[in-house]
N, C-alpha and C. Protein backbone atom coordinates (compact mmCIF):
# COMPACT_ATOMS: atom_id res chain seq x y z
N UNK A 1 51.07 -34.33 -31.18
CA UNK A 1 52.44 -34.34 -30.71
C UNK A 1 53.02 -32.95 -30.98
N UNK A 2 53.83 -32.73 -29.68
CA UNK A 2 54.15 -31.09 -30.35
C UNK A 2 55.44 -31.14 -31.27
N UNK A 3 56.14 -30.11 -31.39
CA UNK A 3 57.17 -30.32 -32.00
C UNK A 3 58.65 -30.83 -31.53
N UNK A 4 58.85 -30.46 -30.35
CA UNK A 4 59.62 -31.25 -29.54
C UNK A 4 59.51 -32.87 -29.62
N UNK A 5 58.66 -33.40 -29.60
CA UNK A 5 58.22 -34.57 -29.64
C UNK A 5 58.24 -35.40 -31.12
N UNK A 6 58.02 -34.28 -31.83
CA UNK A 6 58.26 -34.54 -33.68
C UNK A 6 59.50 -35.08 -33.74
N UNK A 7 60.01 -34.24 -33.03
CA UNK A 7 62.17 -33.99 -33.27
C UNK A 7 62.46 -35.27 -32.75
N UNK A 8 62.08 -35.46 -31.40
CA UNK A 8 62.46 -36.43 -30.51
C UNK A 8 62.33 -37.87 -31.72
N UNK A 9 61.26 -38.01 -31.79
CA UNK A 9 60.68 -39.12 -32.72
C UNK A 9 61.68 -39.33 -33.79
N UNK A 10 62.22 -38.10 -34.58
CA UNK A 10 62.81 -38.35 -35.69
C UNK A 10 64.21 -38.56 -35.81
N UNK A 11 64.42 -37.99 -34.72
CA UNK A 11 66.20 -38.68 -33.94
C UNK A 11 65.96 -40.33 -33.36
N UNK A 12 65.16 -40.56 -33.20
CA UNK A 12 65.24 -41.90 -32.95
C UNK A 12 64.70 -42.63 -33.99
N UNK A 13 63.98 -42.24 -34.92
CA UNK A 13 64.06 -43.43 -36.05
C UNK A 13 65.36 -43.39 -37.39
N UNK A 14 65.74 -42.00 -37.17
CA UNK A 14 67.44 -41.50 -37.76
C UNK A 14 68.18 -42.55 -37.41
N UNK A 15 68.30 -42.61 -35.56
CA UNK A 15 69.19 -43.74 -35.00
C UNK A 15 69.23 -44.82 -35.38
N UNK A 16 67.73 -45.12 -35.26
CA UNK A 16 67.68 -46.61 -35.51
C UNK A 16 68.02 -47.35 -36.87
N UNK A 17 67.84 -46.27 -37.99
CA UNK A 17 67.94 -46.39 -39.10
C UNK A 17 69.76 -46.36 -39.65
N UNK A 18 70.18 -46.69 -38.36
CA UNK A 18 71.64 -46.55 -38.66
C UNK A 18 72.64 -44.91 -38.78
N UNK A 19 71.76 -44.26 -38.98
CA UNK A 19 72.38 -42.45 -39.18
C UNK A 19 72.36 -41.76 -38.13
N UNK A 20 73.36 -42.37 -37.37
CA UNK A 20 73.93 -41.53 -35.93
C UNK A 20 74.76 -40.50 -36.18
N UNK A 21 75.17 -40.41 -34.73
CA UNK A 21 76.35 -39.47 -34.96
C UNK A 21 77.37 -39.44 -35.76
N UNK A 22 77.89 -38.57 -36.18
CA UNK A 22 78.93 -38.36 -37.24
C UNK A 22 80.36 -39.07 -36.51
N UNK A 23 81.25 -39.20 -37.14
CA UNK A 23 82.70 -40.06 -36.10
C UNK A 23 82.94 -38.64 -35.35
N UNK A 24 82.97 -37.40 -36.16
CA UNK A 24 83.70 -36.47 -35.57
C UNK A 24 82.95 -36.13 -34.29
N UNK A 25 81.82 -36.40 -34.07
CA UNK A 25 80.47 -35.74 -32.78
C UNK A 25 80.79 -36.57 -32.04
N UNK A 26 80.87 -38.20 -32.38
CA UNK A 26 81.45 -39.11 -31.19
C UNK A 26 82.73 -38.67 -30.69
N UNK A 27 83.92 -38.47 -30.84
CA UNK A 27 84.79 -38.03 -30.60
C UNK A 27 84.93 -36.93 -30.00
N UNK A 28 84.35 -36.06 -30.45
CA UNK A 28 83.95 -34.94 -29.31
C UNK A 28 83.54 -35.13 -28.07
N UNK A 29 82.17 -36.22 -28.30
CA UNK A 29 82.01 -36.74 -26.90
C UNK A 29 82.88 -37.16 -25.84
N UNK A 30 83.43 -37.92 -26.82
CA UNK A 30 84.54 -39.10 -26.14
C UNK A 30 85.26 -38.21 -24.99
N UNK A 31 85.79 -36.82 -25.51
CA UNK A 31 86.58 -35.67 -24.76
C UNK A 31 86.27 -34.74 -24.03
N UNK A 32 85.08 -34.60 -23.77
CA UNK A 32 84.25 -33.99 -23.69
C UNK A 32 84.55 -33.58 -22.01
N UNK A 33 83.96 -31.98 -21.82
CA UNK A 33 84.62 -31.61 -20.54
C UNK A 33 83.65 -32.50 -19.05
N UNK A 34 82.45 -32.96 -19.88
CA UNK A 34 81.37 -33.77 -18.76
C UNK A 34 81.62 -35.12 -18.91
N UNK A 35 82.13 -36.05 -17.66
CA UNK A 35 82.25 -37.35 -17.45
C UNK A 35 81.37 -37.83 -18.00
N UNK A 36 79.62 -37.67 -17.25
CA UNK A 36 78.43 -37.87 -17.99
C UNK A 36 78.59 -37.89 -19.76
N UNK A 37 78.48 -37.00 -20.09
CA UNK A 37 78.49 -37.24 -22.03
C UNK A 37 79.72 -38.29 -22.07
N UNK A 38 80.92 -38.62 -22.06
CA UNK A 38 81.67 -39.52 -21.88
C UNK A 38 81.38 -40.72 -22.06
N UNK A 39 80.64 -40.99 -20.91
CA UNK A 39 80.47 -42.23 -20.10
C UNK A 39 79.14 -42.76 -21.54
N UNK A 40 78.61 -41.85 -21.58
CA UNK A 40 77.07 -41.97 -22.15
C UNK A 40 77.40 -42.43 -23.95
N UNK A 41 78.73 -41.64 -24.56
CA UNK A 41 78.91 -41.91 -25.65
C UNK A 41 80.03 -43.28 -25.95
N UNK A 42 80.85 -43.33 -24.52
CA UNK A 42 81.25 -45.14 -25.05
C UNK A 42 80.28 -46.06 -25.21
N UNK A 43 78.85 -45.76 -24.10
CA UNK A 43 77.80 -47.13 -24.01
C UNK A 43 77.46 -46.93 -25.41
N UNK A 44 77.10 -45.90 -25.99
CA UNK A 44 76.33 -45.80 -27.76
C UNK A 44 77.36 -46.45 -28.58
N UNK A 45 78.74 -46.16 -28.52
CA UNK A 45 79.89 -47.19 -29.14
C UNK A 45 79.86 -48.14 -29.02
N UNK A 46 79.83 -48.75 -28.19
CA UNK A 46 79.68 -50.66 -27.33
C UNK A 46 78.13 -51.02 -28.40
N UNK A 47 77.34 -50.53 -28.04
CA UNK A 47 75.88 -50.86 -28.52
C UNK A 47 75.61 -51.03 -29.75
N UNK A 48 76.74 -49.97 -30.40
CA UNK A 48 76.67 -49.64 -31.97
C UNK A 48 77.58 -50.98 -32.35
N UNK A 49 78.52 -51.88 -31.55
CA UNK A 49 79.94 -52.47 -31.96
C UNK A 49 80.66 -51.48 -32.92
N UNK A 50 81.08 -50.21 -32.84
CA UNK A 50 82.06 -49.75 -33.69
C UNK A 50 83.04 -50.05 -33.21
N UNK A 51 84.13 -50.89 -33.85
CA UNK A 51 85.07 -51.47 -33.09
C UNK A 51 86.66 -50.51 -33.74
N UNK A 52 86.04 -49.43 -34.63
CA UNK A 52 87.08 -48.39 -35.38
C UNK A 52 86.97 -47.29 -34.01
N UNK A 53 86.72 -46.99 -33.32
CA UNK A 53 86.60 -46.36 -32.18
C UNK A 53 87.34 -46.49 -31.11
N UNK A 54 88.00 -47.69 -30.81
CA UNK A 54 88.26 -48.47 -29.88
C UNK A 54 89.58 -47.79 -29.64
N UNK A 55 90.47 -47.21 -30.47
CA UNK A 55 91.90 -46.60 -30.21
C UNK A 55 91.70 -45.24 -29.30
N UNK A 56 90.41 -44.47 -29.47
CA UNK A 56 89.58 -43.46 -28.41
C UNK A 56 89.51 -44.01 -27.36
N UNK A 57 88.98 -44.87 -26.96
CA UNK A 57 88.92 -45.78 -25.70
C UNK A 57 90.45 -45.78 -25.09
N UNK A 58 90.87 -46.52 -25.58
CA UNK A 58 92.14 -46.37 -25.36
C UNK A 58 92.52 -45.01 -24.74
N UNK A 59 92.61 -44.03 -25.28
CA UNK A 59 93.02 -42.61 -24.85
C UNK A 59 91.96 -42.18 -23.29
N UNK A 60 90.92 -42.89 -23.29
CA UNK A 60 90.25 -42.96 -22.24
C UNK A 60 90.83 -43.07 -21.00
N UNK A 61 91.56 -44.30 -21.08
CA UNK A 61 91.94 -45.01 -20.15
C UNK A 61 92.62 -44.21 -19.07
N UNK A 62 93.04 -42.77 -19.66
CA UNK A 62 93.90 -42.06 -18.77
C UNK A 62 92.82 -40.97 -18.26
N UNK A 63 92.01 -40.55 -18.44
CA UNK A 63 90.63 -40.05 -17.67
C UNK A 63 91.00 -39.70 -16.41
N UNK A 64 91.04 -38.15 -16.08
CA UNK A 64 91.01 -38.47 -14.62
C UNK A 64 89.93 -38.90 -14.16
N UNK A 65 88.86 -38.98 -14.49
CA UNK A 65 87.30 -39.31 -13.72
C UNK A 65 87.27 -41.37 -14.05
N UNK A 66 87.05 -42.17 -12.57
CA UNK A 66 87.39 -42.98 -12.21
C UNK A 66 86.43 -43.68 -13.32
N UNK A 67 85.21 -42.99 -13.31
CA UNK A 67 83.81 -43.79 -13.70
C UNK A 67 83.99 -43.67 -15.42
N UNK A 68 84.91 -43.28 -16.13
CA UNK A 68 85.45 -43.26 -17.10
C UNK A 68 86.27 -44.08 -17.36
N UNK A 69 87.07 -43.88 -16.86
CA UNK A 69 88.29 -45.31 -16.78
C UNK A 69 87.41 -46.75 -17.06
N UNK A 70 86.56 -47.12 -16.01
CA UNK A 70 86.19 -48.19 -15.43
C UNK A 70 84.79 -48.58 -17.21
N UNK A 71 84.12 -47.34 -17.56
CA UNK A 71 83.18 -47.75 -18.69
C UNK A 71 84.30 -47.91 -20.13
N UNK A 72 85.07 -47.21 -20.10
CA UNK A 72 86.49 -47.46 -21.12
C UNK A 72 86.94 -48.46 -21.20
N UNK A 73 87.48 -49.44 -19.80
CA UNK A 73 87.78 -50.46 -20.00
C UNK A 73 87.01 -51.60 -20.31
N UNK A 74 86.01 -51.60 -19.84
CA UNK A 74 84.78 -52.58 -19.51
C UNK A 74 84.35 -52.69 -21.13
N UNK A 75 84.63 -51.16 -22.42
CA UNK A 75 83.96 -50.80 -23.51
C UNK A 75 84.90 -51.71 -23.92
N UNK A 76 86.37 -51.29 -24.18
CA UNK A 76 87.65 -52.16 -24.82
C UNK A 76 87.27 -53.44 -24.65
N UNK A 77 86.95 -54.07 -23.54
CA UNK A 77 86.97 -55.80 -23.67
C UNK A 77 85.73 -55.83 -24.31
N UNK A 78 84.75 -55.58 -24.39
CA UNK A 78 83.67 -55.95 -24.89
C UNK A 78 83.99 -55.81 -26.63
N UNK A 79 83.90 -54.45 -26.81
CA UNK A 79 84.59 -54.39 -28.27
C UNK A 79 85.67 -55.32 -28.94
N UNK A 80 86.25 -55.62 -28.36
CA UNK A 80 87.73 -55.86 -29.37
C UNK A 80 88.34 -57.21 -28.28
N UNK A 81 87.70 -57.76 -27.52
CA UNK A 81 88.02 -59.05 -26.37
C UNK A 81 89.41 -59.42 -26.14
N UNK A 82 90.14 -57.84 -26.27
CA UNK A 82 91.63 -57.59 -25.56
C UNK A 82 91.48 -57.76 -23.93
N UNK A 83 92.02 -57.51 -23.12
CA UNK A 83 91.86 -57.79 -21.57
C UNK A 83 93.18 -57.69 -21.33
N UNK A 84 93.77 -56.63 -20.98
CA UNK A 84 95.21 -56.48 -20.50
C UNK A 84 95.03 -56.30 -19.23
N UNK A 85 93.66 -56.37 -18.45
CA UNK A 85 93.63 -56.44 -16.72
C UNK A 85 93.76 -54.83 -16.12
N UNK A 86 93.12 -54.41 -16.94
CA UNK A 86 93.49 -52.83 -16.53
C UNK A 86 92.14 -53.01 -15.25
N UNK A 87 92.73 -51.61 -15.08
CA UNK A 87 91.54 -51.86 -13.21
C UNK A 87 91.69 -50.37 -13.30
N UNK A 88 90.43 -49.88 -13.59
CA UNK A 88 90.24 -48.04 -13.19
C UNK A 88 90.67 -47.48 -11.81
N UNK A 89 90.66 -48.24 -10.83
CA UNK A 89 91.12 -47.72 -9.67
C UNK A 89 93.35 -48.01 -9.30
N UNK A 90 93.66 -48.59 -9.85
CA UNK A 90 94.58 -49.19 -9.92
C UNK A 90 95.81 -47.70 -9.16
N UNK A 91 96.89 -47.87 -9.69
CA UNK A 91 97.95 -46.80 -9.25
C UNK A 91 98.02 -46.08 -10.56
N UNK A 92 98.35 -44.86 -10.76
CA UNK A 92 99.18 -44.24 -11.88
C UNK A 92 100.01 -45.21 -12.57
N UNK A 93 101.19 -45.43 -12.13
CA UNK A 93 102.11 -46.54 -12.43
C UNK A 93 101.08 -48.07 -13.09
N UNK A 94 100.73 -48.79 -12.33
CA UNK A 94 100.19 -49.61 -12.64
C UNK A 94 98.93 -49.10 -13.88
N UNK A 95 98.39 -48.18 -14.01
CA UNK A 95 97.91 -47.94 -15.16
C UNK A 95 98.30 -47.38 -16.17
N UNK A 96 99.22 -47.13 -16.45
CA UNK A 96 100.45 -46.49 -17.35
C UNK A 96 101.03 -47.80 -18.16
N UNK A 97 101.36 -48.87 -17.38
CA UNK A 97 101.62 -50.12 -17.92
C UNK A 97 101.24 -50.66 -18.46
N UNK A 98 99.31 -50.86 -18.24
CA UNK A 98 98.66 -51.50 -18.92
C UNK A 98 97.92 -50.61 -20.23
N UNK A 99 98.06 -49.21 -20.29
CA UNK A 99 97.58 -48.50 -20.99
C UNK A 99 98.79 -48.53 -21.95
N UNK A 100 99.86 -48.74 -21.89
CA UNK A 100 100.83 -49.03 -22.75
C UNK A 100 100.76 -50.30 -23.74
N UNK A 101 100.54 -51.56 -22.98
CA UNK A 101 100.15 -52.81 -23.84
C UNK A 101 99.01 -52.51 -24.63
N UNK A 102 97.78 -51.51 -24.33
CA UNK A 102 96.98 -51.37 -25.09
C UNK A 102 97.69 -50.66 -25.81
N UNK A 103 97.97 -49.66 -25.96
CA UNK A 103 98.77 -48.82 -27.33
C UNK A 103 99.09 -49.87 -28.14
N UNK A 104 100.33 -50.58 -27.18
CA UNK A 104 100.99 -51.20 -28.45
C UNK A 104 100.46 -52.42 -29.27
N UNK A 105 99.38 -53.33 -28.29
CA UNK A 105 98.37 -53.87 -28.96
C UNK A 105 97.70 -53.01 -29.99
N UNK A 106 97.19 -51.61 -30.20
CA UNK A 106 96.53 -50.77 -31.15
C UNK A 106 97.47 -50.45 -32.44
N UNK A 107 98.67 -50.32 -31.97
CA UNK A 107 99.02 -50.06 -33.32
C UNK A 107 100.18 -51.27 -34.06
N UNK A 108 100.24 -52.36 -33.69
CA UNK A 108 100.80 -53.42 -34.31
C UNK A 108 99.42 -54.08 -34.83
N UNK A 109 98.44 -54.37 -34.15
CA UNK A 109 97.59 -55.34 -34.88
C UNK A 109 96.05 -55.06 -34.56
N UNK A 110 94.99 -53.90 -33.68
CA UNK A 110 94.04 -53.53 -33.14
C UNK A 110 93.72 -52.98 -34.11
N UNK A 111 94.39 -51.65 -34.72
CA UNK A 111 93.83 -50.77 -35.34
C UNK A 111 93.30 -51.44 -36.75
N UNK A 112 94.16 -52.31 -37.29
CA UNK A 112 93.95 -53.24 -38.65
C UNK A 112 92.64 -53.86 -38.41
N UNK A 113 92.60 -54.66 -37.48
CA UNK A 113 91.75 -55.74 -37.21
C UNK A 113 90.55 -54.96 -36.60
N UNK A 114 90.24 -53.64 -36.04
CA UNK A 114 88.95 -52.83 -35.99
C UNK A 114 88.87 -52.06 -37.10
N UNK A 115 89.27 -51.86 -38.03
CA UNK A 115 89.34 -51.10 -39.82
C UNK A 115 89.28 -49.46 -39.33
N UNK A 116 90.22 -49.14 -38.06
CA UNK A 116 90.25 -47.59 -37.75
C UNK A 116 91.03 -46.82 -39.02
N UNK A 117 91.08 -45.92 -39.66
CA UNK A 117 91.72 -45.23 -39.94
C UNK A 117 93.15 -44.79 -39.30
N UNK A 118 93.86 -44.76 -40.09
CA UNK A 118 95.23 -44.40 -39.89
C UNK A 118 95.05 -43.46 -38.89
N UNK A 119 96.04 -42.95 -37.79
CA UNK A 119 96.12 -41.85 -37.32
C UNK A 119 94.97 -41.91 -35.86
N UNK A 120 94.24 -42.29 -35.67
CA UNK A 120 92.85 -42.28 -34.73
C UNK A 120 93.07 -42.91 -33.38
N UNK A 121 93.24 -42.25 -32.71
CA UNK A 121 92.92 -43.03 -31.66
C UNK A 121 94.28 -42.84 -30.91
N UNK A 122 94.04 -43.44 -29.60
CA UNK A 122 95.43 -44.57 -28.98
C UNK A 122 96.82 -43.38 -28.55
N UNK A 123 95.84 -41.94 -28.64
CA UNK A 123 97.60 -40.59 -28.46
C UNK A 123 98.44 -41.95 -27.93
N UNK A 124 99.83 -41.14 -28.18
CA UNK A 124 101.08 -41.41 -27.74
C UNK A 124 101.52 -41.07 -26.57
N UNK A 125 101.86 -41.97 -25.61
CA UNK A 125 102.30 -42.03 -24.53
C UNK A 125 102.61 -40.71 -23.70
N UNK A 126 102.16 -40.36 -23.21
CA UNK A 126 102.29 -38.82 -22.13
C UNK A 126 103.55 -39.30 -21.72
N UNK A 127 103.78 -40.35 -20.94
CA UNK A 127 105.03 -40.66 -19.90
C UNK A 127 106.82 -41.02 -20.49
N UNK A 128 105.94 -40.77 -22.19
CA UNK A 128 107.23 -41.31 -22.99
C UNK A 128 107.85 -42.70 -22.94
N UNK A 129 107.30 -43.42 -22.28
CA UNK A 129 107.59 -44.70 -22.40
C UNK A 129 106.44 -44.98 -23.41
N UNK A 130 78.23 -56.53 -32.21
CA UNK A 130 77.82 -55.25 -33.09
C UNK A 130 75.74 -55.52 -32.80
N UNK A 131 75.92 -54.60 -32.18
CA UNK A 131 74.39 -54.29 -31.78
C UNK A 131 74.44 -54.65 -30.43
N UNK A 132 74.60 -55.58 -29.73
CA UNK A 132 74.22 -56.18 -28.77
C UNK A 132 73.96 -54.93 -27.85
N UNK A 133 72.91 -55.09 -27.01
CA UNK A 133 73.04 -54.27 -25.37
C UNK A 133 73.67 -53.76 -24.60
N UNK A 134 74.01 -52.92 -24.16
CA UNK A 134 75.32 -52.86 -23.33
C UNK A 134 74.88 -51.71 -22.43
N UNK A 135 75.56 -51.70 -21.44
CA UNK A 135 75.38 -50.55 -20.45
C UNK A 135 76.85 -50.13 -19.90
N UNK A 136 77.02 -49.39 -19.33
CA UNK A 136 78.17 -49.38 -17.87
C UNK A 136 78.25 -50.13 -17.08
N UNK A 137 76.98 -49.99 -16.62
CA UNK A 137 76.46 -51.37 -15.78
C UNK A 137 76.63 -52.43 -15.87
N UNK A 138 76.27 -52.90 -16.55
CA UNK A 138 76.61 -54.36 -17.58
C UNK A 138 78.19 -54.73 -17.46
N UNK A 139 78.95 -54.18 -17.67
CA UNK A 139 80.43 -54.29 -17.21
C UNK A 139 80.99 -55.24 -18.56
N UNK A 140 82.33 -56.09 -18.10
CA UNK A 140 81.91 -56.95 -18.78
C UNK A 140 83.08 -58.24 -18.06
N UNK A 141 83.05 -59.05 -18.84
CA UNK A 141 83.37 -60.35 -18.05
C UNK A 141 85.04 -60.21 -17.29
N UNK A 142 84.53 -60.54 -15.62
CA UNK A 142 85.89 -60.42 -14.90
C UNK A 142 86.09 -58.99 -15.02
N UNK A 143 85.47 -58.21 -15.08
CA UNK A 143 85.61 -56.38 -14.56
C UNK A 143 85.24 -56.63 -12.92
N UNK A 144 86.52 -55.46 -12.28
CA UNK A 144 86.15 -55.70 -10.95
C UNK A 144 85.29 -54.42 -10.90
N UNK A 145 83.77 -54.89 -9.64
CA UNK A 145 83.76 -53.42 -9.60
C UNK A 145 83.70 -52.46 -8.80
N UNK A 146 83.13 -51.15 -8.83
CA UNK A 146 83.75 -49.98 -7.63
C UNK A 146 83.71 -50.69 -6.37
């Protein structure tokens, strides 16, 4: 095996062994200027059930990239089996509304009940008003899709 292949090997028994990414590397992802890394680091969240993550998601929701929105929301219900009916394709308006009930679902009783750290997650309103499988694909129950 060459050494590439050493590495490869040893990041995946790291993973498996529970010693992923750091919170701060996920989070990076989460923001990250490529939809792709995005998209790729909510499915490792969903998969992982970190359900202290979930206030990131949240901040997702406003994504301009559609295919973000849509793995964000699909991540939130699966994680945390909130369902405020958000729809990635929806209007500005109409997603502003429901990205609001998530806020305020996050910080009255989400953030407690996923053990996030104070402060994480869920920014404040622009407008001023565990293990299981998972994919994008996979969606999750009653997600409409593209």
């Amino acid at each position: 095996m060459n050494h590439a292949g050493v590495g490869a090997a040893l990041c995946l028994m790291l993973l498996g062994a529970g010693c992923g990414p750091s919170r701060e590397a996920q989070v990076r992802s989460l923001h990250a200027d490529d939809p792709r890394e995005q998209v790729a680091e909510v499915a490792r969240i969903v998969r992982s059930g970190d359900k202290s993550l979930a206030g990131e998601l949240i901040a997702l929701l406003e994504a301009e990239d559609e295919a973000v929105r849509f793995v964000a929301a699909a991540g939130l219900r699966r994680l945390t089996g909130q369902d405020f009916r958000f729809h990635f394709a929806s209007t500005d308006e109409e997603r502003a509304a429901v990205v609001r009930r998530y806020r305020q679902w996050w910080e009255t009783e989400g953030r407690a009940a996923c053990g996030a750290p104070s402060g994480d997650g869920a920014r404040p309103d622009r407008s001023g008003a565990a293990g299981e499988a998972w994919s994008p694909a996979s969606g999750a129950p009653g997600e409409r899709g593209p």
